[in-house]
N, C-alpha and C. Protein backbone atom coordinates (compact mmCIF):
# COMPACT_ATOMS: atom_id res chain seq x y z
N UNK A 1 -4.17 -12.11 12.16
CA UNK A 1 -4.50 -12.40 10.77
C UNK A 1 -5.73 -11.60 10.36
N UNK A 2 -5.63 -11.30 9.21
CA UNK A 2 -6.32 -10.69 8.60
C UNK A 2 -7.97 -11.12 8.68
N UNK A 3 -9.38 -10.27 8.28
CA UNK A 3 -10.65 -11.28 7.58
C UNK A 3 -10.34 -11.52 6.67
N UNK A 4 -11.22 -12.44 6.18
CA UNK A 4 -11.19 -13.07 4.33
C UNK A 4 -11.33 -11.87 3.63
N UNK A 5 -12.40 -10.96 4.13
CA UNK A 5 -12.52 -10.03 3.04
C UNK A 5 -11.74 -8.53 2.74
N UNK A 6 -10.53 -8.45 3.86
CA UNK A 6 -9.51 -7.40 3.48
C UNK A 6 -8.72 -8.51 2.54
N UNK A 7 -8.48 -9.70 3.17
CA UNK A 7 -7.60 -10.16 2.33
C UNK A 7 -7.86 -10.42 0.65
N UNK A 8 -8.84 -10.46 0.37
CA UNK A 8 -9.66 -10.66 -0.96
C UNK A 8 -9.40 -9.21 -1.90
N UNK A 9 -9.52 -8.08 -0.76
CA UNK A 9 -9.56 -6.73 -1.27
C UNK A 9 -8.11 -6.34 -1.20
N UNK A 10 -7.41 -6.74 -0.59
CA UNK A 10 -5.65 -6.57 -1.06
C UNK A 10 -5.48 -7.57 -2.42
N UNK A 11 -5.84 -8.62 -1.92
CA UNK A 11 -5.62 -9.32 -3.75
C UNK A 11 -5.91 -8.52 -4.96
N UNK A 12 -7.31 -8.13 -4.80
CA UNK A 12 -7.78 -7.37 -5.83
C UNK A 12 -6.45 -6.48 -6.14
N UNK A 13 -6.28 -5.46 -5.12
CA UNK A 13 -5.87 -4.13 -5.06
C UNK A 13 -4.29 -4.70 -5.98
N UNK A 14 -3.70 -5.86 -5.45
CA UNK A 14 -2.44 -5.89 -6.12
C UNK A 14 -2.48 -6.20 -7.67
N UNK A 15 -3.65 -6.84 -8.11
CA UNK A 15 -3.90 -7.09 -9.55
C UNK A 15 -3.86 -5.60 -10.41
N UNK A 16 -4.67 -5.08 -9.52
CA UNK A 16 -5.31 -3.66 -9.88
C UNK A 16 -4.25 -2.59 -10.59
N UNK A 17 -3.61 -2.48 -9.08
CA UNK A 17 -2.10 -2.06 -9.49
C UNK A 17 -1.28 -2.31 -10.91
N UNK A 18 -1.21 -3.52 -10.81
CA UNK A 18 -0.45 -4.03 -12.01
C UNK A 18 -1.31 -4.05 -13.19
N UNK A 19 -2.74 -3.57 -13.40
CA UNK A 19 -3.39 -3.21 -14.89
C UNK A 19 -3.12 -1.97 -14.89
N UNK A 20 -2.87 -1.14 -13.55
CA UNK A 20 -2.87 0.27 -13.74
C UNK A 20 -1.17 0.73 -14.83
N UNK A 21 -0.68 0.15 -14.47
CA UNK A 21 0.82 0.41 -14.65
C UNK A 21 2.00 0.23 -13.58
N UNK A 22 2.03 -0.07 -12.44
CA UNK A 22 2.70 -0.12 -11.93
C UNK A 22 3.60 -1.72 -12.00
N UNK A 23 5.09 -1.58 -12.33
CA UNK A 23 5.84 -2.89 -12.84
C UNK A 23 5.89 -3.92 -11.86
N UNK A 24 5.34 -4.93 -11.93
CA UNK A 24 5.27 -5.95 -11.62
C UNK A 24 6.94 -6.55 -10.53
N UNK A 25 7.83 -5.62 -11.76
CA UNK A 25 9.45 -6.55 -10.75
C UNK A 25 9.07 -4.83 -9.78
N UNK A 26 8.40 -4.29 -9.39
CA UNK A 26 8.84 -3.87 -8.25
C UNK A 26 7.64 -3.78 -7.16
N UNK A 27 7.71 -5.51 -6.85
CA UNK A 27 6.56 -5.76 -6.11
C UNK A 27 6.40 -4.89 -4.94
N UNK A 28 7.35 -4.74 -4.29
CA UNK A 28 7.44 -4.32 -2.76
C UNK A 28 6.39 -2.31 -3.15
N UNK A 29 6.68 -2.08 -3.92
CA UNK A 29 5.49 -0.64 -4.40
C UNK A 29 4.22 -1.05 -4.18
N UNK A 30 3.83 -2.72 -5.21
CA UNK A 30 2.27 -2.98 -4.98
C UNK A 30 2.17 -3.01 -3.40
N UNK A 31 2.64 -3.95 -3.00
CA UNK A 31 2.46 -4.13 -1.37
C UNK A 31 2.09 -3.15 -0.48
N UNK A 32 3.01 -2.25 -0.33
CA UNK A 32 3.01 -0.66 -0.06
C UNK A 32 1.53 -0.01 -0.23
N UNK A 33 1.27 -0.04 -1.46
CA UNK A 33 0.32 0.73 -1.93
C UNK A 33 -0.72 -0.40 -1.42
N UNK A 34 -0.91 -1.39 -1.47
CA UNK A 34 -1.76 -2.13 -0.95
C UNK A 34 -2.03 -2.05 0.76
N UNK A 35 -1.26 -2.02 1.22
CA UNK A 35 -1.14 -1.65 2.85
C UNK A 35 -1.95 -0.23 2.76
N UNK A 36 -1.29 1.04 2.13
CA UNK A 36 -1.90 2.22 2.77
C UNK A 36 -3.10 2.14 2.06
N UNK A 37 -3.49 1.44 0.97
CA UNK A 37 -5.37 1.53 0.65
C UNK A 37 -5.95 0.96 1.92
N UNK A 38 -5.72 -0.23 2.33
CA UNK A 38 -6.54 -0.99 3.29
C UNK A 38 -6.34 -0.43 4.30
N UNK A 39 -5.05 -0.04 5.18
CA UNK A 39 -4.86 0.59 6.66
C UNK A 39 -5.04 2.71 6.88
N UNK A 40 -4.66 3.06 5.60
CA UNK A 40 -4.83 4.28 5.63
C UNK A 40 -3.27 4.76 6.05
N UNK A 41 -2.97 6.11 6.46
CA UNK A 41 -1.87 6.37 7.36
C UNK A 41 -0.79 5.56 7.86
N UNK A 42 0.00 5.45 7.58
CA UNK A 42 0.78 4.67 8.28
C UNK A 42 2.38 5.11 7.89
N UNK A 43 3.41 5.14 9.30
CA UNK A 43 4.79 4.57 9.49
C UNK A 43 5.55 3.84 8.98
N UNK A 44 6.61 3.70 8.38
CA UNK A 44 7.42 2.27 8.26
C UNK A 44 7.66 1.44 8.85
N UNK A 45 8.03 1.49 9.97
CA UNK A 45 7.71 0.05 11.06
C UNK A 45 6.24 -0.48 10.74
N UNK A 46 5.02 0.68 11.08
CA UNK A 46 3.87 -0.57 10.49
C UNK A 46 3.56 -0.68 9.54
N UNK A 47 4.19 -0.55 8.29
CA UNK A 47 4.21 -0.72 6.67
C UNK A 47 4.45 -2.23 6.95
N UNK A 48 5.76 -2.30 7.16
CA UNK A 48 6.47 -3.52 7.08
C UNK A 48 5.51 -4.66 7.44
N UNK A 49 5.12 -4.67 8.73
CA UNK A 49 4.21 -5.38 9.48
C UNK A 49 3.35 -5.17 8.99
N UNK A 50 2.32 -4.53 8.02
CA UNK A 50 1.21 -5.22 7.61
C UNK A 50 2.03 -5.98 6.58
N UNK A 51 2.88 -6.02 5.44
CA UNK A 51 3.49 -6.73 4.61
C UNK A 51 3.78 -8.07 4.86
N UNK A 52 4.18 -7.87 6.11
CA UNK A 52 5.11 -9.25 6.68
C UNK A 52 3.22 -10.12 7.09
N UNK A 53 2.28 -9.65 7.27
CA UNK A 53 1.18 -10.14 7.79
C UNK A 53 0.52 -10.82 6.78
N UNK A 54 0.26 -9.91 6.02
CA UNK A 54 -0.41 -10.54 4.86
C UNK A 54 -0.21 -10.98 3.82
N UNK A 55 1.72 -10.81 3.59
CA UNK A 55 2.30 -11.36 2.19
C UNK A 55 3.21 -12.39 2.60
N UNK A 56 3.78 -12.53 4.18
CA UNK A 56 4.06 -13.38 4.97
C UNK A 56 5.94 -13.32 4.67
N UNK A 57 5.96 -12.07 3.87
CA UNK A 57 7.70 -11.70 4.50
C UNK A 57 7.71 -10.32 4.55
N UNK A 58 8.86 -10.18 5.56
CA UNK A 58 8.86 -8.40 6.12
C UNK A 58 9.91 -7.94 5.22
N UNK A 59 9.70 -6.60 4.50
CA UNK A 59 10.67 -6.59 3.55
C UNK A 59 11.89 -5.28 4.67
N UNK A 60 13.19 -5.45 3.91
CA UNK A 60 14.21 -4.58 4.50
C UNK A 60 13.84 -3.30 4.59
N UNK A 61 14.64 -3.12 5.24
CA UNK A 61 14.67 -1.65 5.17
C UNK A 61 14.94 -0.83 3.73
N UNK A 62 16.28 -1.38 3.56
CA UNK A 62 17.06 -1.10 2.17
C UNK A 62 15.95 -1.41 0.86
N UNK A 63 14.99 -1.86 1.45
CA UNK A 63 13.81 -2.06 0.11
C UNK A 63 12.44 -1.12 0.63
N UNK A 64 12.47 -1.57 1.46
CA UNK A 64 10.96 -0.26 1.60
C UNK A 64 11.29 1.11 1.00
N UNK A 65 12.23 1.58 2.12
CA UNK A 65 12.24 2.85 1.69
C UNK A 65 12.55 3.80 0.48
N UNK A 66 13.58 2.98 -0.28
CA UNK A 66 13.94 3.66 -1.40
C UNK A 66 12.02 3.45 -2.31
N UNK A 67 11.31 2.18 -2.11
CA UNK A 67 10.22 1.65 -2.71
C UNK A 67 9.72 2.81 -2.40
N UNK A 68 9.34 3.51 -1.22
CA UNK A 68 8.20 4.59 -0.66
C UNK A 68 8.73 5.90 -1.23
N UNK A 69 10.36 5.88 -1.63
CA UNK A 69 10.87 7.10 -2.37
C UNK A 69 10.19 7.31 -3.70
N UNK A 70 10.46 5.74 -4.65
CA UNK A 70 9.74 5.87 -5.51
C UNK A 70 8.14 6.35 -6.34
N UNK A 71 7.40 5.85 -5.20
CA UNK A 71 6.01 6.14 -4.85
C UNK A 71 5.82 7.59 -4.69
N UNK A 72 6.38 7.92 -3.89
CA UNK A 72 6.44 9.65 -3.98
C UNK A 72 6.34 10.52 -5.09
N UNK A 73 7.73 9.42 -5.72
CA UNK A 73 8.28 10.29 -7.15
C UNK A 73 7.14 10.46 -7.88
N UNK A 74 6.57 9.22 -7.93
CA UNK A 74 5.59 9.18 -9.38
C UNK A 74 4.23 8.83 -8.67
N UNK A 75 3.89 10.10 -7.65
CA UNK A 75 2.64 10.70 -7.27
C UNK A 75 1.26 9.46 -6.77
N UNK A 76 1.85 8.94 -6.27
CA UNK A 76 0.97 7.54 -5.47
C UNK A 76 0.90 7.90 -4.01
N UNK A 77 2.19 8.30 -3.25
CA UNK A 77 2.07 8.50 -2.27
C UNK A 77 2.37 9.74 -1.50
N UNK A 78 2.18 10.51 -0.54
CA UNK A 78 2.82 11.49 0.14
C UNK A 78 3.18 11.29 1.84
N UNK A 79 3.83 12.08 1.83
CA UNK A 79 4.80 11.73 3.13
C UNK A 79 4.72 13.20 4.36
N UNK A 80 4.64 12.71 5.15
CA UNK A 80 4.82 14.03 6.30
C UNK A 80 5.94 13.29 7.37
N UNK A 81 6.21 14.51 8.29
CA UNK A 81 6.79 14.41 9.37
C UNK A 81 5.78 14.46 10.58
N UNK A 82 5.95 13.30 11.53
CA UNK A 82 5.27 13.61 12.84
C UNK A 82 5.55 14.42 13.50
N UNK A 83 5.08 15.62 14.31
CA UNK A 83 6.10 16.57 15.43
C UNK A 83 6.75 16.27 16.80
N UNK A 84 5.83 14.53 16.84
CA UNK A 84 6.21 14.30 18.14
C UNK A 84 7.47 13.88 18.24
N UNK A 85 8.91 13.86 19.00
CA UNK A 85 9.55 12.88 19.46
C UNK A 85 9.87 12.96 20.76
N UNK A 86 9.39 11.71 21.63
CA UNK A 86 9.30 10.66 22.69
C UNK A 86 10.45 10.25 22.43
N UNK A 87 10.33 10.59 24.22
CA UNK A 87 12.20 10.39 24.90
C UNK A 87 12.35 9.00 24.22
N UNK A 88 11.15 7.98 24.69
CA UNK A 88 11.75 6.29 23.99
C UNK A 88 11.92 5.84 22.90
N UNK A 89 12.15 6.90 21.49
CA UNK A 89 12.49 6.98 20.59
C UNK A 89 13.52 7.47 20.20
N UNK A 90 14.47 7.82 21.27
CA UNK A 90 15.05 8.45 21.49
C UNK A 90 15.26 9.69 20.58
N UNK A 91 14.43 10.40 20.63
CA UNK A 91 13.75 11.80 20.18
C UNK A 91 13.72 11.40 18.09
N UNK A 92 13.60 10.43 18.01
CA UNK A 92 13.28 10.35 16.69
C UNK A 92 11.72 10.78 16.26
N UNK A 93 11.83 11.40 14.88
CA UNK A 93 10.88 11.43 14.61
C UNK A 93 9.85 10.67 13.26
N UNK A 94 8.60 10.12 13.49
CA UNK A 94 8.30 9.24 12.29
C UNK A 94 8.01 9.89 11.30
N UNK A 95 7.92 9.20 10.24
CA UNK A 95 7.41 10.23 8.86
C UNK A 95 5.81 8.83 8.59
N UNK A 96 5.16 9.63 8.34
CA UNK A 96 3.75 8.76 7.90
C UNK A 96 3.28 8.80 6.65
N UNK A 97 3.29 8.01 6.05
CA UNK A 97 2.83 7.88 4.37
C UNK A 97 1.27 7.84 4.08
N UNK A 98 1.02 8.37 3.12
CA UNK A 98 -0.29 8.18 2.65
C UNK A 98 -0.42 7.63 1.43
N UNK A 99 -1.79 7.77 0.97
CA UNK A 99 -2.16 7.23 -0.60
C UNK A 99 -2.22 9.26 -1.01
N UNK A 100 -2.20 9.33 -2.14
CA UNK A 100 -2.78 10.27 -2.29
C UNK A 100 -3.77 10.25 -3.18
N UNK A 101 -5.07 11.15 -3.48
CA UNK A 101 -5.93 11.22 -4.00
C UNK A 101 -6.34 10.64 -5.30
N UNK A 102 -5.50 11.67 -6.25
CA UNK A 102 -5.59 11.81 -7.60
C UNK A 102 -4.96 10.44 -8.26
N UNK A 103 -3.98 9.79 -7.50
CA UNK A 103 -3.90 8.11 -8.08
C UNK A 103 -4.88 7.19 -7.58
N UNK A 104 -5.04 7.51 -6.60
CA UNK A 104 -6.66 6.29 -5.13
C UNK A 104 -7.43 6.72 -6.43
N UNK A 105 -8.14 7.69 -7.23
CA UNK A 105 -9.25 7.68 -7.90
C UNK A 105 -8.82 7.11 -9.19
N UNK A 106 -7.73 6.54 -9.69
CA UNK A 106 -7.83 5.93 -10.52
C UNK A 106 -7.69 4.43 -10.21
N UNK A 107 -6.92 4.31 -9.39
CA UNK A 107 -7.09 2.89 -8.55
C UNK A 107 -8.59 2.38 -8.35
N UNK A 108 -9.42 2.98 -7.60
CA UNK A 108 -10.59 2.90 -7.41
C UNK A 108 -11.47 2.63 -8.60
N UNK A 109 -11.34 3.22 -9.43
CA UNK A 109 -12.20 3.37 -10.62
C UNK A 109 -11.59 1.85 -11.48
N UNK A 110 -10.02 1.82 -11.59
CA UNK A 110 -9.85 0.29 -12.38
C UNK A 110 -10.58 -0.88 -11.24
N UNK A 111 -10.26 -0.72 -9.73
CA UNK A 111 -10.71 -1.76 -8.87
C UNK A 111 -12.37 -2.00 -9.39
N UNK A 112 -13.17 -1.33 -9.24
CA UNK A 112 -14.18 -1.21 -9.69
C UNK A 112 -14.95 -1.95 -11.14
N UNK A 113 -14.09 -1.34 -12.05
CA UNK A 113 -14.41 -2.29 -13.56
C UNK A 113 -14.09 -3.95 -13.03
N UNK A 114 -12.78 -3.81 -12.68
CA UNK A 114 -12.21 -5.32 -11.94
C UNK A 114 -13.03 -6.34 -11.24
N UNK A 115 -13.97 -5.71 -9.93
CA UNK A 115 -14.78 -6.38 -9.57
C UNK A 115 -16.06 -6.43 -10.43
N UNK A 116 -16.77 -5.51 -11.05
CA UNK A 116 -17.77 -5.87 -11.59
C UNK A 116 -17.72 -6.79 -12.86
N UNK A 117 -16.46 -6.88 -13.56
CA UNK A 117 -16.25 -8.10 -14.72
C UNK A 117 -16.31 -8.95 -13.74
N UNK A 118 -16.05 -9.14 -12.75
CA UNK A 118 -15.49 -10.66 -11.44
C UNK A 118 -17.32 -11.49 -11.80
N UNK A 119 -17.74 -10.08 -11.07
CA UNK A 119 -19.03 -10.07 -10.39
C UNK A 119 -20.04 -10.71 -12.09
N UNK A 120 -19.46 -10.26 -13.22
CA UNK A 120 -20.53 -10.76 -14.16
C UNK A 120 -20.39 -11.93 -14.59
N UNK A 121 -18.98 -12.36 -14.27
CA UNK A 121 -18.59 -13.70 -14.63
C UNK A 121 -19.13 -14.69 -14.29
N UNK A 122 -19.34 -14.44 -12.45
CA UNK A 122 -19.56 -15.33 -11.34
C UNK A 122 -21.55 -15.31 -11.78
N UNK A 123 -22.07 -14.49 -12.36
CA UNK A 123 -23.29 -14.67 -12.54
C UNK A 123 -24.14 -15.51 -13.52
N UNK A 124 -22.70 -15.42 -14.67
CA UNK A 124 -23.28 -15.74 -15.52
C UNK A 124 -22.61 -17.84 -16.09
């Protein structure tokens, strides 16, 4: 299980998302995008598993991936190929997703206004 305070900062991050523009009915994108802000790099096997960790269901296959297709499309995420494949994969190879930049800085920048309205609320 998670600390309180990734988990606080995925909350944020999924609100965030959804002021940014991203549609609400296609949660399994926030999630996604919420996983690679907090973990960085990552596989589809451990996509899933942070999902299934912290949103407490593992989504399909038949839903991630077309979700991580989407993400691609409309410049949130990028994708590589690993070079390795290990015989016990039986020579498969992973593809690893990222955030990419130029959306993380607008993410960042709404997260930001987000917490500091939080932060003036709670002061005042």
């Amino acid at each position: 299980m998670l600390s309180g305070s990734v988990l606080v900062l995925m909350s944020v991050l999924f609100f965030v998302l959804i002021l940014i523009g991203v549609k609400r009915s296609r949660e399994i994108e926030l999630k996604i995008l919420c996983a690679l802000s907090c973990y960085g790099e990552m596989y589809g096997l451990q996509i899933t598993g942070v999902i299934e960790q912290n949103f407490g269901r593992k989504p399909g296959w038949g839903v991630l991936y077309p979700g991580l297709r989407r993400l691609e499309g409309q410049g949130f995420v990028t994708a590589r190929w690993d070079n390795e494949r290990p015989a016990e994969r039986g020579g498969a190879q992973r593809r690893y997703y990222r955030r990419t930049s130029k959306r993380k800085n607008l993410v960042d920048r709404e997260e930001r206004r987000l917490v500091v309205g939080i932060l003036s609320d709670i002061k005042s």
